[in-house]
C-alpha atoms as a PDB file:
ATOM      1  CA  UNK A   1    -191.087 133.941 -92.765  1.00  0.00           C
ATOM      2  CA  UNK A   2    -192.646 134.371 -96.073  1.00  0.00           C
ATOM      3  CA  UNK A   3    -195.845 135.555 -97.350  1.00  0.00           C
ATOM      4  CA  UNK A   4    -197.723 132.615 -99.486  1.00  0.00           C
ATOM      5  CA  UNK A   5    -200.675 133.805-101.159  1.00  0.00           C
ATOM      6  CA  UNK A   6    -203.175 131.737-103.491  1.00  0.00           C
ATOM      7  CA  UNK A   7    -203.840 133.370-107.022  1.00  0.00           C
ATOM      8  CA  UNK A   8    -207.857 131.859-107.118  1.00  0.00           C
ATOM      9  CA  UNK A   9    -210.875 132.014-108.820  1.00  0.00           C
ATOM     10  CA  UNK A  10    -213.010 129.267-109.413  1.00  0.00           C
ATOM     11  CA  UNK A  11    -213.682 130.692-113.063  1.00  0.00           C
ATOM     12  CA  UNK A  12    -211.324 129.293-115.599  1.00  0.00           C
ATOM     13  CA  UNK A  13    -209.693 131.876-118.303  1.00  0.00           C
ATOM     14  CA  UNK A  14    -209.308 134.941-116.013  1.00  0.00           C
ATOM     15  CA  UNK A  15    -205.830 134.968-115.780  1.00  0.00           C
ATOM     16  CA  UNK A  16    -204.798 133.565-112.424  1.00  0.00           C
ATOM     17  CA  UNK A  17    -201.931 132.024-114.440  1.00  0.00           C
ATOM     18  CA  UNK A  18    -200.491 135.060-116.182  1.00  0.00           C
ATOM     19  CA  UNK A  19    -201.104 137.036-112.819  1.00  0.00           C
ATOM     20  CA  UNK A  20    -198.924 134.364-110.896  1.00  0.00           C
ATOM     21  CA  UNK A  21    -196.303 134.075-113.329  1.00  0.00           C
ATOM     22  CA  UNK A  22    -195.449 137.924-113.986  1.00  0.00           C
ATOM     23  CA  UNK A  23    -196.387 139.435-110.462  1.00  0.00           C
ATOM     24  CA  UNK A  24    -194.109 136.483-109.511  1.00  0.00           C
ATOM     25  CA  UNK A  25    -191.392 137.297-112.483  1.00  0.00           C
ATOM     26  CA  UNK A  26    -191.257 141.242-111.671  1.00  0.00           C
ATOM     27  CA  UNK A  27    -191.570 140.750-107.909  1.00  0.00           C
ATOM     28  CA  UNK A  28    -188.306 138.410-108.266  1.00  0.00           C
ATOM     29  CA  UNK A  29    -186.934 141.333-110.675  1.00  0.00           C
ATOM     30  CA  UNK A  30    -187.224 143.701-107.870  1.00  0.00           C
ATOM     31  CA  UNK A  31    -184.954 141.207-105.758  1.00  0.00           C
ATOM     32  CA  UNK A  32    -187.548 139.704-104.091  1.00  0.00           C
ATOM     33  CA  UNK A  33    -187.148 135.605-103.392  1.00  0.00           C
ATOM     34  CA  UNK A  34    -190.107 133.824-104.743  1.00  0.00           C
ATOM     35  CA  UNK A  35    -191.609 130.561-105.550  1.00  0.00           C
ATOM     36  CA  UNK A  36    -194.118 129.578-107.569  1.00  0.00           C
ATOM     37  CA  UNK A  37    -196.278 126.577-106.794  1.00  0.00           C
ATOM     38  CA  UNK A  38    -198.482 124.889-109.605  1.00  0.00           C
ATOM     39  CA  UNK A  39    -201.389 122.881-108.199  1.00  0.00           C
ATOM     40  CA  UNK A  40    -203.438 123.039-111.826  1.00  0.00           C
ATOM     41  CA  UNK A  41    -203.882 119.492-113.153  1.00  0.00           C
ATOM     42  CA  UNK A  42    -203.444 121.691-116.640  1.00  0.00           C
ATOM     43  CA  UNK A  43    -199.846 123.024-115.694  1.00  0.00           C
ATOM     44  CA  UNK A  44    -200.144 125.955-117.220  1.00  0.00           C
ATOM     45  CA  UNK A  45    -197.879 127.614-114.745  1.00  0.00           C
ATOM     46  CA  UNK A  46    -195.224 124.880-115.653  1.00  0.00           C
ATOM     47  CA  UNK A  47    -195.285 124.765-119.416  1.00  0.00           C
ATOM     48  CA  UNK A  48    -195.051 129.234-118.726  1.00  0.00           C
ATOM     49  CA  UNK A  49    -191.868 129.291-117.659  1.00  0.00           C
ATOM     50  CA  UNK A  50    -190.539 127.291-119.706  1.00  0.00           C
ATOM     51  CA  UNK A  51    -190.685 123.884-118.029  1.00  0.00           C
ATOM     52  CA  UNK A  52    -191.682 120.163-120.067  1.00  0.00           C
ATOM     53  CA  UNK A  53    -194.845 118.678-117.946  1.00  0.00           C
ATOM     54  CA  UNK A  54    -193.566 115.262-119.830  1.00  0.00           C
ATOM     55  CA  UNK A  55    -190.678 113.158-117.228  1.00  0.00           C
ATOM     56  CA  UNK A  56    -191.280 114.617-114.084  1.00  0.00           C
ATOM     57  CA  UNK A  57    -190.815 112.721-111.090  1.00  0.00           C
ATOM     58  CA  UNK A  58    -190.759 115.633-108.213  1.00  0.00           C
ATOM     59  CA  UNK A  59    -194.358 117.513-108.663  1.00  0.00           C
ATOM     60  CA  UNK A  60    -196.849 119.108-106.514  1.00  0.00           C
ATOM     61  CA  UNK A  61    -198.442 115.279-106.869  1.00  0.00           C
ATOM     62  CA  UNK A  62    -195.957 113.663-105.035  1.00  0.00           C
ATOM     63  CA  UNK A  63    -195.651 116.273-102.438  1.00  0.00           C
ATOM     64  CA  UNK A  64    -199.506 115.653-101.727  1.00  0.00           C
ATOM     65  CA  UNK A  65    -199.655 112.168-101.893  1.00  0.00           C
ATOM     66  CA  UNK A  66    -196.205 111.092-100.819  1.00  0.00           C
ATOM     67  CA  UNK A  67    -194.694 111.734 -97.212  1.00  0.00           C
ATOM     68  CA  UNK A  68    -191.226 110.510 -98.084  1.00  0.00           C
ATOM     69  CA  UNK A  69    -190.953 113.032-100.897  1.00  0.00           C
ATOM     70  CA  UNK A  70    -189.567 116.765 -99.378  1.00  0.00           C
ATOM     71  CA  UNK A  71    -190.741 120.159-100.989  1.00  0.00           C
ATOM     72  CA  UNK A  72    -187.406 120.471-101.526  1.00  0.00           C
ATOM     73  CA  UNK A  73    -186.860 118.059-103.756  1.00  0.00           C
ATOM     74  CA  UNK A  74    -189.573 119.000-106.383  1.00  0.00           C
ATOM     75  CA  UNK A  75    -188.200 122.784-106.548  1.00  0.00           C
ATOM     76  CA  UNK A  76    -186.552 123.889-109.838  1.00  0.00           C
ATOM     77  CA  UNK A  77    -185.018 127.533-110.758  1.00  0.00           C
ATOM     78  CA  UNK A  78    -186.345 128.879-113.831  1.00  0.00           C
ATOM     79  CA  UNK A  79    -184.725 131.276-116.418  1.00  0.00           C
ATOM     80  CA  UNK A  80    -185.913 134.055-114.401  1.00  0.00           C
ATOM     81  CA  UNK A  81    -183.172 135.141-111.174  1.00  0.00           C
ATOM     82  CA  UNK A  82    -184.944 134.545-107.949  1.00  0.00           C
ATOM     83  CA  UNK A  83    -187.862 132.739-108.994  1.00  0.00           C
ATOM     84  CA  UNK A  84    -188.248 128.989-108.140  1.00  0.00           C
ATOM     85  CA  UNK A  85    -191.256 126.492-109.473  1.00  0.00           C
ATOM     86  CA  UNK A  86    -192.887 123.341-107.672  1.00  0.00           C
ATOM     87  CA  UNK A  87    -194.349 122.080-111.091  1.00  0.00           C
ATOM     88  CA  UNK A  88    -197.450 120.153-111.742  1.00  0.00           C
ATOM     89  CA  UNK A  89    -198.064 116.987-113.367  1.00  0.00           C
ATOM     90  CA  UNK A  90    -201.390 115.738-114.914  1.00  0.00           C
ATOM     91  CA  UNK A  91    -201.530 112.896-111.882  1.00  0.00           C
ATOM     92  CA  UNK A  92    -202.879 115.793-110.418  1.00  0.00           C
ATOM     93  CA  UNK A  93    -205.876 115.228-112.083  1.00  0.00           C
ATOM     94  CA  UNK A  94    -206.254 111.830-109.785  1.00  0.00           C
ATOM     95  CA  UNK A  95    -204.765 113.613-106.713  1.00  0.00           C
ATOM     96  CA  UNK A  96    -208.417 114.837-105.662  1.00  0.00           C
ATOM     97  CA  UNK A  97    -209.623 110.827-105.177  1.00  0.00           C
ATOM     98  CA  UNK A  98    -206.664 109.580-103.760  1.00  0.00           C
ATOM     99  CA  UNK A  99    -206.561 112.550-101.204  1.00  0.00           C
ATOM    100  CA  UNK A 100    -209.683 111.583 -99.754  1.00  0.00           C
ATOM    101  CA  UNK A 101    -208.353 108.183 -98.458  1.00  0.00           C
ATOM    102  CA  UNK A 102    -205.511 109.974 -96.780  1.00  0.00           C
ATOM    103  CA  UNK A 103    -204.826 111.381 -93.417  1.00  0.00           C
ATOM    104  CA  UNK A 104    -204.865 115.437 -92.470  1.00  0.00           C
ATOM    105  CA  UNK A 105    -205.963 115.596 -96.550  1.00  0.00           C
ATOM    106  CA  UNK A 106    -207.001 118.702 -96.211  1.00  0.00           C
ATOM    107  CA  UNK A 107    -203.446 120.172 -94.824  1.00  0.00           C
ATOM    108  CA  UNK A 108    -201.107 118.102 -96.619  1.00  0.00           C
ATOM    109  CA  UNK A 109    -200.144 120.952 -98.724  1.00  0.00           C
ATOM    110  CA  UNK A 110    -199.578 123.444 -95.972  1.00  0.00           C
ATOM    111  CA  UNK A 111    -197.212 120.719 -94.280  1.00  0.00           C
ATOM    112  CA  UNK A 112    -195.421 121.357 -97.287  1.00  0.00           C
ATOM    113  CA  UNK A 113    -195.040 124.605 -97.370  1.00  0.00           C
ATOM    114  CA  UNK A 114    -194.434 125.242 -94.040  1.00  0.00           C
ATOM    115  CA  UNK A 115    -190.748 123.879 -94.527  1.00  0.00           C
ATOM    116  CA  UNK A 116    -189.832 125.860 -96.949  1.00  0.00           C
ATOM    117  CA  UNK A 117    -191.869 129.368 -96.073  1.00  0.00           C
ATOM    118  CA  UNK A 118    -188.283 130.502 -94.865  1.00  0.00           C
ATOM    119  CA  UNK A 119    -186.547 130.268 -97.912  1.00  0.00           C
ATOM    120  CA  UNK A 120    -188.900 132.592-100.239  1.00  0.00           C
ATOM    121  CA  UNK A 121    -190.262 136.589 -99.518  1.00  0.00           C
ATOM    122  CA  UNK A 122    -193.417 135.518-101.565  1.00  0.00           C
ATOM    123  CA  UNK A 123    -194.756 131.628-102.402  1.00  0.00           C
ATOM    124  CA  UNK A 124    -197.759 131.978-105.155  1.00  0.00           C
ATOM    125  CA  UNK A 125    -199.917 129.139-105.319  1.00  0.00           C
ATOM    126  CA  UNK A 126    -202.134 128.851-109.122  1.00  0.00           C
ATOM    127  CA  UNK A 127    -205.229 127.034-107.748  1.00  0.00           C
ATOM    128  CA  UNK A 128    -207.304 125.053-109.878  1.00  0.00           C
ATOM    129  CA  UNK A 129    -210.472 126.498-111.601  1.00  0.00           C
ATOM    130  CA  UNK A 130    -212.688 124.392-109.433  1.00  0.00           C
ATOM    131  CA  UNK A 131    -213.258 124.165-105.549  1.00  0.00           C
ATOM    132  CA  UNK A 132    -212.172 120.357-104.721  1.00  0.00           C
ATOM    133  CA  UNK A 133    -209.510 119.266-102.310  1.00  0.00           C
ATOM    134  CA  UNK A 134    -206.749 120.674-104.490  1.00  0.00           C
ATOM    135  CA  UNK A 135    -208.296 124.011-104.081  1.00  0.00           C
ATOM    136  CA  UNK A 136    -209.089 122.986-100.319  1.00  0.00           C
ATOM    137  CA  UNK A 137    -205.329 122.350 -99.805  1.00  0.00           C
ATOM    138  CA  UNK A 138    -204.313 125.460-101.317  1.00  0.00           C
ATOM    139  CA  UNK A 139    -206.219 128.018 -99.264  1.00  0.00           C
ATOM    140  CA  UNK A 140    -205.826 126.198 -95.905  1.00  0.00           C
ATOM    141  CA  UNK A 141    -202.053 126.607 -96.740  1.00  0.00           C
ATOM    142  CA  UNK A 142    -201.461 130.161 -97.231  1.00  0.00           C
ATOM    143  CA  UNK A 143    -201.898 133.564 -95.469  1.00  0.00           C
ATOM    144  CA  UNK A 144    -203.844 135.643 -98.038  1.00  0.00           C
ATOM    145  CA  UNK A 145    -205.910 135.124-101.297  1.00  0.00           C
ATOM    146  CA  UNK A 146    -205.575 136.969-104.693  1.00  0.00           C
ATOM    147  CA  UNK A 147    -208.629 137.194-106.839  1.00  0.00           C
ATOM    148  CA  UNK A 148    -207.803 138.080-110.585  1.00  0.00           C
ATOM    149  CA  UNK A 149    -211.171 139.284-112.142  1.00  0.00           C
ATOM    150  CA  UNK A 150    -211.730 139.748-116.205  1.00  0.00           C
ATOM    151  CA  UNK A 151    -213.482 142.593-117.321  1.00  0.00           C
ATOM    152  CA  UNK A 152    -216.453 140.538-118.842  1.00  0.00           C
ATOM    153  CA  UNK A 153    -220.001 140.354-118.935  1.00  0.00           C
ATOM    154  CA  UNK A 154    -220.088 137.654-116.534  1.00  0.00           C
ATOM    155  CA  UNK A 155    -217.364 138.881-113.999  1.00  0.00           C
ATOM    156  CA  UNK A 156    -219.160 138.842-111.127  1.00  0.00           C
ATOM    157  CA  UNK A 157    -221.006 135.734-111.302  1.00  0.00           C
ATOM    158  CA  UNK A 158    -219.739 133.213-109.039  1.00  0.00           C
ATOM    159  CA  UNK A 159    -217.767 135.719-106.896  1.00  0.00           C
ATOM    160  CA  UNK A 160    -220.529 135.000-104.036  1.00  0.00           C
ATOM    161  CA  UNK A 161    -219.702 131.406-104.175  1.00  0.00           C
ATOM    162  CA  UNK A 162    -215.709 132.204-104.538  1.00  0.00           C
ATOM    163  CA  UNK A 163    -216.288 134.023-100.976  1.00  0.00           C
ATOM    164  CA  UNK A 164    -218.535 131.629 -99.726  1.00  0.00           C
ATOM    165  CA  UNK A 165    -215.694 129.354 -99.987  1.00  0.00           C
ATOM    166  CA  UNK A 166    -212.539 131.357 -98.491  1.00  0.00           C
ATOM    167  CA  UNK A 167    -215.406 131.723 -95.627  1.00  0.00           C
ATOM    168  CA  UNK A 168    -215.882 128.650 -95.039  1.00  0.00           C
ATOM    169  CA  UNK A 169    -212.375 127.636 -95.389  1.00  0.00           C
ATOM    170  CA  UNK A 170    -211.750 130.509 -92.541  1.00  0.00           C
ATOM    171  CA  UNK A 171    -213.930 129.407 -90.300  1.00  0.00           C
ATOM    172  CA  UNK A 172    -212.868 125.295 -90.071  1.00  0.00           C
ATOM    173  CA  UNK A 173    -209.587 125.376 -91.052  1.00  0.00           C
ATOM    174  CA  UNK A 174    -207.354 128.515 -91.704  1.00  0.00           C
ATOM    175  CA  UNK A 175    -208.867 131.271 -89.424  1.00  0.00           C
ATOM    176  CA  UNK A 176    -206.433 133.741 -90.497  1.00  0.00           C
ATOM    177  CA  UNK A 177    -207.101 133.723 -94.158  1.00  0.00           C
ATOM    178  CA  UNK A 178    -207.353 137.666 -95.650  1.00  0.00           C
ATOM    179  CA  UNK A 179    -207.908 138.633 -98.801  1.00  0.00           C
ATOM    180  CA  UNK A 180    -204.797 139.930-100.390  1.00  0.00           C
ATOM    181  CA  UNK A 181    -206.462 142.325-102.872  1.00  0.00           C
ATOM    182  CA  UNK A 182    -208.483 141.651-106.751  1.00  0.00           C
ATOM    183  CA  UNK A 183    -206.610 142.611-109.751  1.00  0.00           C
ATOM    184  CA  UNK A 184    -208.639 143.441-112.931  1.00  0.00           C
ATOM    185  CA  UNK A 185    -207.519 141.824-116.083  1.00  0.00           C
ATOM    186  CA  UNK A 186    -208.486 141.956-119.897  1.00  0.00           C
ATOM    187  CA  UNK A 187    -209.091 145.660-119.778  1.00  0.00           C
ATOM    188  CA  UNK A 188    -210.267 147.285-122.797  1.00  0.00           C
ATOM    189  CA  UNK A 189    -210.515 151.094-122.246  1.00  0.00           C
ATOM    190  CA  UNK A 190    -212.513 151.670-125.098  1.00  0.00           C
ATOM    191  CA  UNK A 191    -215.388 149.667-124.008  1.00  0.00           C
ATOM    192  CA  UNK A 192    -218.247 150.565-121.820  1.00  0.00           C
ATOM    193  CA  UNK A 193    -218.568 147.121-120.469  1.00  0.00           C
ATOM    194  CA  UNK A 194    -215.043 147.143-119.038  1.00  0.00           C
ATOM    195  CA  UNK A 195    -215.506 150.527-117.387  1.00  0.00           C
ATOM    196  CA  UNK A 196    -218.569 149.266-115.882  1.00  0.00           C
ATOM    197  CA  UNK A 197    -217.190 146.043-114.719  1.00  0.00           C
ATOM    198  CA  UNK A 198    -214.409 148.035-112.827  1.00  0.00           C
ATOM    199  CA  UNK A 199    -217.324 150.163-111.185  1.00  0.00           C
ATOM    200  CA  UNK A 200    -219.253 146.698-110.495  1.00  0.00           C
ATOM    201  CA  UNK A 201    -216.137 145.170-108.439  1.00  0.00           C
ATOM    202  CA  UNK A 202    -214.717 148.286-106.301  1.00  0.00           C
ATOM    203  CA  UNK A 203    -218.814 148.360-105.391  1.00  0.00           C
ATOM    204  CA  UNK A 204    -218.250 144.859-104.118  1.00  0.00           C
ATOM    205  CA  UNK A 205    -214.745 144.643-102.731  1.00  0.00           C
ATOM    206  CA  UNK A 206    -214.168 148.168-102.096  1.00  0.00           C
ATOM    207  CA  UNK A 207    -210.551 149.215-101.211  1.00  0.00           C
ATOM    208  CA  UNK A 208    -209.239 145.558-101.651  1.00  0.00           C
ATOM    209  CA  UNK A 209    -209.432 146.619-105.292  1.00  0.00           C
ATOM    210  CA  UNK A 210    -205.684 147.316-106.683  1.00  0.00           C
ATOM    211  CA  UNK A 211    -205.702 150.608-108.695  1.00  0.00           C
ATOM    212  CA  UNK A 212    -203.159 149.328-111.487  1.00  0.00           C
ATOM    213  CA  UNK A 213    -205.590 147.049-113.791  1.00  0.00           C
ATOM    214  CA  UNK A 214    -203.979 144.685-116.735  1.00  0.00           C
ATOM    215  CA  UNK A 215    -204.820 145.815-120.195  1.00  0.00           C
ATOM    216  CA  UNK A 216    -205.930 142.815-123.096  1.00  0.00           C
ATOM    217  CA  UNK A 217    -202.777 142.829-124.935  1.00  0.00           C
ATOM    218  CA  UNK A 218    -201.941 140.274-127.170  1.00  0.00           C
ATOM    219  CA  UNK A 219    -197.999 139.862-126.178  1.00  0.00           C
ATOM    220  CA  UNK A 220    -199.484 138.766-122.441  1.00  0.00           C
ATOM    221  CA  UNK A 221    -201.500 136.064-124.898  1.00  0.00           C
ATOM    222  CA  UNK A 222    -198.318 134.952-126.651  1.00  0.00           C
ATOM    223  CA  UNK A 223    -195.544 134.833-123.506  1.00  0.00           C
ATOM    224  CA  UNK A 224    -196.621 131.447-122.186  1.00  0.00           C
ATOM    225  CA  UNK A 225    -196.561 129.442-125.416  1.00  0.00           C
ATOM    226  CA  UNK A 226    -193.189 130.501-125.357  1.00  0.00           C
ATOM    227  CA  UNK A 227    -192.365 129.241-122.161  1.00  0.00           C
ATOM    228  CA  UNK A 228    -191.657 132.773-120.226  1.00  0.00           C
ATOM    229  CA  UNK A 229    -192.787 135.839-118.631  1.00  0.00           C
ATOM    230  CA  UNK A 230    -193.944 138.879-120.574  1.00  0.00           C
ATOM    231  CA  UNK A 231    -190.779 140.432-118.857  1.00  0.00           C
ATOM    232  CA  UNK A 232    -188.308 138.127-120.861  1.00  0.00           C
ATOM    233  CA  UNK A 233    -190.506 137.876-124.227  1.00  0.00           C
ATOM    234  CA  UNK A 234    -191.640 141.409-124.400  1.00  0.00           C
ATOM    235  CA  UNK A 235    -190.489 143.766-121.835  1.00  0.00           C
ATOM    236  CA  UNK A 236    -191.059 146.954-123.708  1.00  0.00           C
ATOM    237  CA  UNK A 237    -194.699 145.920-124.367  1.00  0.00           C
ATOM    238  CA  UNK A 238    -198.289 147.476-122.589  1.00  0.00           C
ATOM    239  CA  UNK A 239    -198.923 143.820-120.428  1.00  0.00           C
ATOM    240  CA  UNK A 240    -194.680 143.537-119.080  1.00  0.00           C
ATOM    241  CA  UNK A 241    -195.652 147.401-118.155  1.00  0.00           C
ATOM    242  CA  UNK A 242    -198.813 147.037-116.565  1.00  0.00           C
ATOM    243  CA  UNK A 243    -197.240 143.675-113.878  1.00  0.00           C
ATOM    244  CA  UNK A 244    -194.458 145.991-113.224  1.00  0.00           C
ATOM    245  CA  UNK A 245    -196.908 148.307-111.910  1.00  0.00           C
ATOM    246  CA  UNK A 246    -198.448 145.810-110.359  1.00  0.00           C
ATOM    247  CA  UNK A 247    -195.659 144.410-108.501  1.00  0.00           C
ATOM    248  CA  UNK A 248    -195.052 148.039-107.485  1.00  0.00           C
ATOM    249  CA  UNK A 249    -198.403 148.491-105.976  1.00  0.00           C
ATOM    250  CA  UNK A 250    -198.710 145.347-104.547  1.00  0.00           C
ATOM    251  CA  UNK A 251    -195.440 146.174-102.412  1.00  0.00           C
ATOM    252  CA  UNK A 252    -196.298 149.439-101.583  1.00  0.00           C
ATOM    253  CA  UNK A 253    -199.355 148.155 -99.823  1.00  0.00           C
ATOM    254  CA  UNK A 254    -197.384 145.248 -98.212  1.00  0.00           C
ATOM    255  CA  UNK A 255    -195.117 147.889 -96.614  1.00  0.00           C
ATOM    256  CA  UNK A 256    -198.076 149.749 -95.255  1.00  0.00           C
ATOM    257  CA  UNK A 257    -199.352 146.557 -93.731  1.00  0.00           C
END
């Protein structure tokens, strides 16, 4: 079965998209079999690789809201060999309400998954930057949670209330839920601040704190309004370097598991 792991953070603009596209991209590089699942209203996952938001008639939406629509049916390659999307469409936005009325609503998504799980080494799952049902549905679904952190002033705020919520999550409704590991992003080495900040969250989360952290480079910036990976638009650059690393790393530790 495969591993399905929710890139979350209920900040917006730490890059939980750019982390699930590229550890996705070089993990499917390496030859591993992964999907990508966008559950954003904002799509930004979609439009990343490549893929118009406009037409779309298979989504995460009508997975959630829909029982006659299959997982399956909403999955579509991308450019990239071995990596698969479940888009996202703005009905999203509405999906929260409509949820509510629903049965199981807080395990629709897992349903969902669970069909497929077999197909894929790794599923990725870009949450929302907000803790509604969407968010609900994700981490009920999936085995372990990835926590991309910015090297900012305000890093750690909120990270109590992130964990509050995986918690609580845990303890009605997916009691084996781990945390996967937190990967720094928007390192600048030539600040203090971002040296601090990398002190501030292995004080917090201790060895769940990857060692390989992802530098501010402005190619990373640039990939998605191009509709790909940092791996197809700039594979020589710092960023494709540093989520090759990453994908190294974060098998390494999945063998020693």
């Amino acid at each position: 079965m495969g591993k399905t792991i929710a890139i979350f953070n209920q900040k917006g603009g730490v890059g939980k998209t750019t982390t699930n596209i590229n550890l996705a991209a070089c993990l499917a590089l390496k030859g591993k079999k992964v999907l990508i699942l966008d559950i954003d209203p904002q799509g930004n996952t979609t439009s990343g690789v490549g893929i118009s938001k406009k037409g779309l008639d298979r989504t995460t939406y009508e997975i959630l809201v829909d029982d006659s629509i299959t997982p399956e049916e909403a999955i579509i390659h991308t450019s990239v060999e071995n990596m698969d999307i479940i888009p996202a469409s703005v009905q999203l936005a509405g999906a929260e309400i409509e949820l509510v009325q629903l049965e199981g609503r807080e395990k629709r998504l897992k349903k969902a998954i669970d069909r497929i799980k077999s197909n894929y080494d790794y599923i990725f799952i870009d949450c929302p930057p907000s803790l509604g049902l969407l968010t609900i549905n994700s981490l009920t679904a999936v085995d372990s949670v990835l926590i991309p952190i910015q090297c900012e002033f305000y890093a750690l705020e909120g990270v109590s209330q992130l964990m509050s919520t995986i918690e609580l999550v845990k303890k009605s409704l997916n009691p084996n839920l781990q945390i996967q590991g937190v990967i720094l992003s928007m390192f600048d080495g030539r600040t203090n601040l971002s040296i601090q900040v990398v002190e501030e969250v292995k004080k917090y989360f201790r060895e769940k704190v990857y060692t390989t952290v992802i530098p501010r480079n402005v190619r990373l910036a640039e990939a998605p309004s191009y509709g790909m990976p940092i791996t197809e638009y700039d594979p020589k650059s710092a960023g494709a370097a540093a989520y090759h690393e990453f994908a190294e790393e974060f098998l390494d530790l999945e063998a020693e598991e």
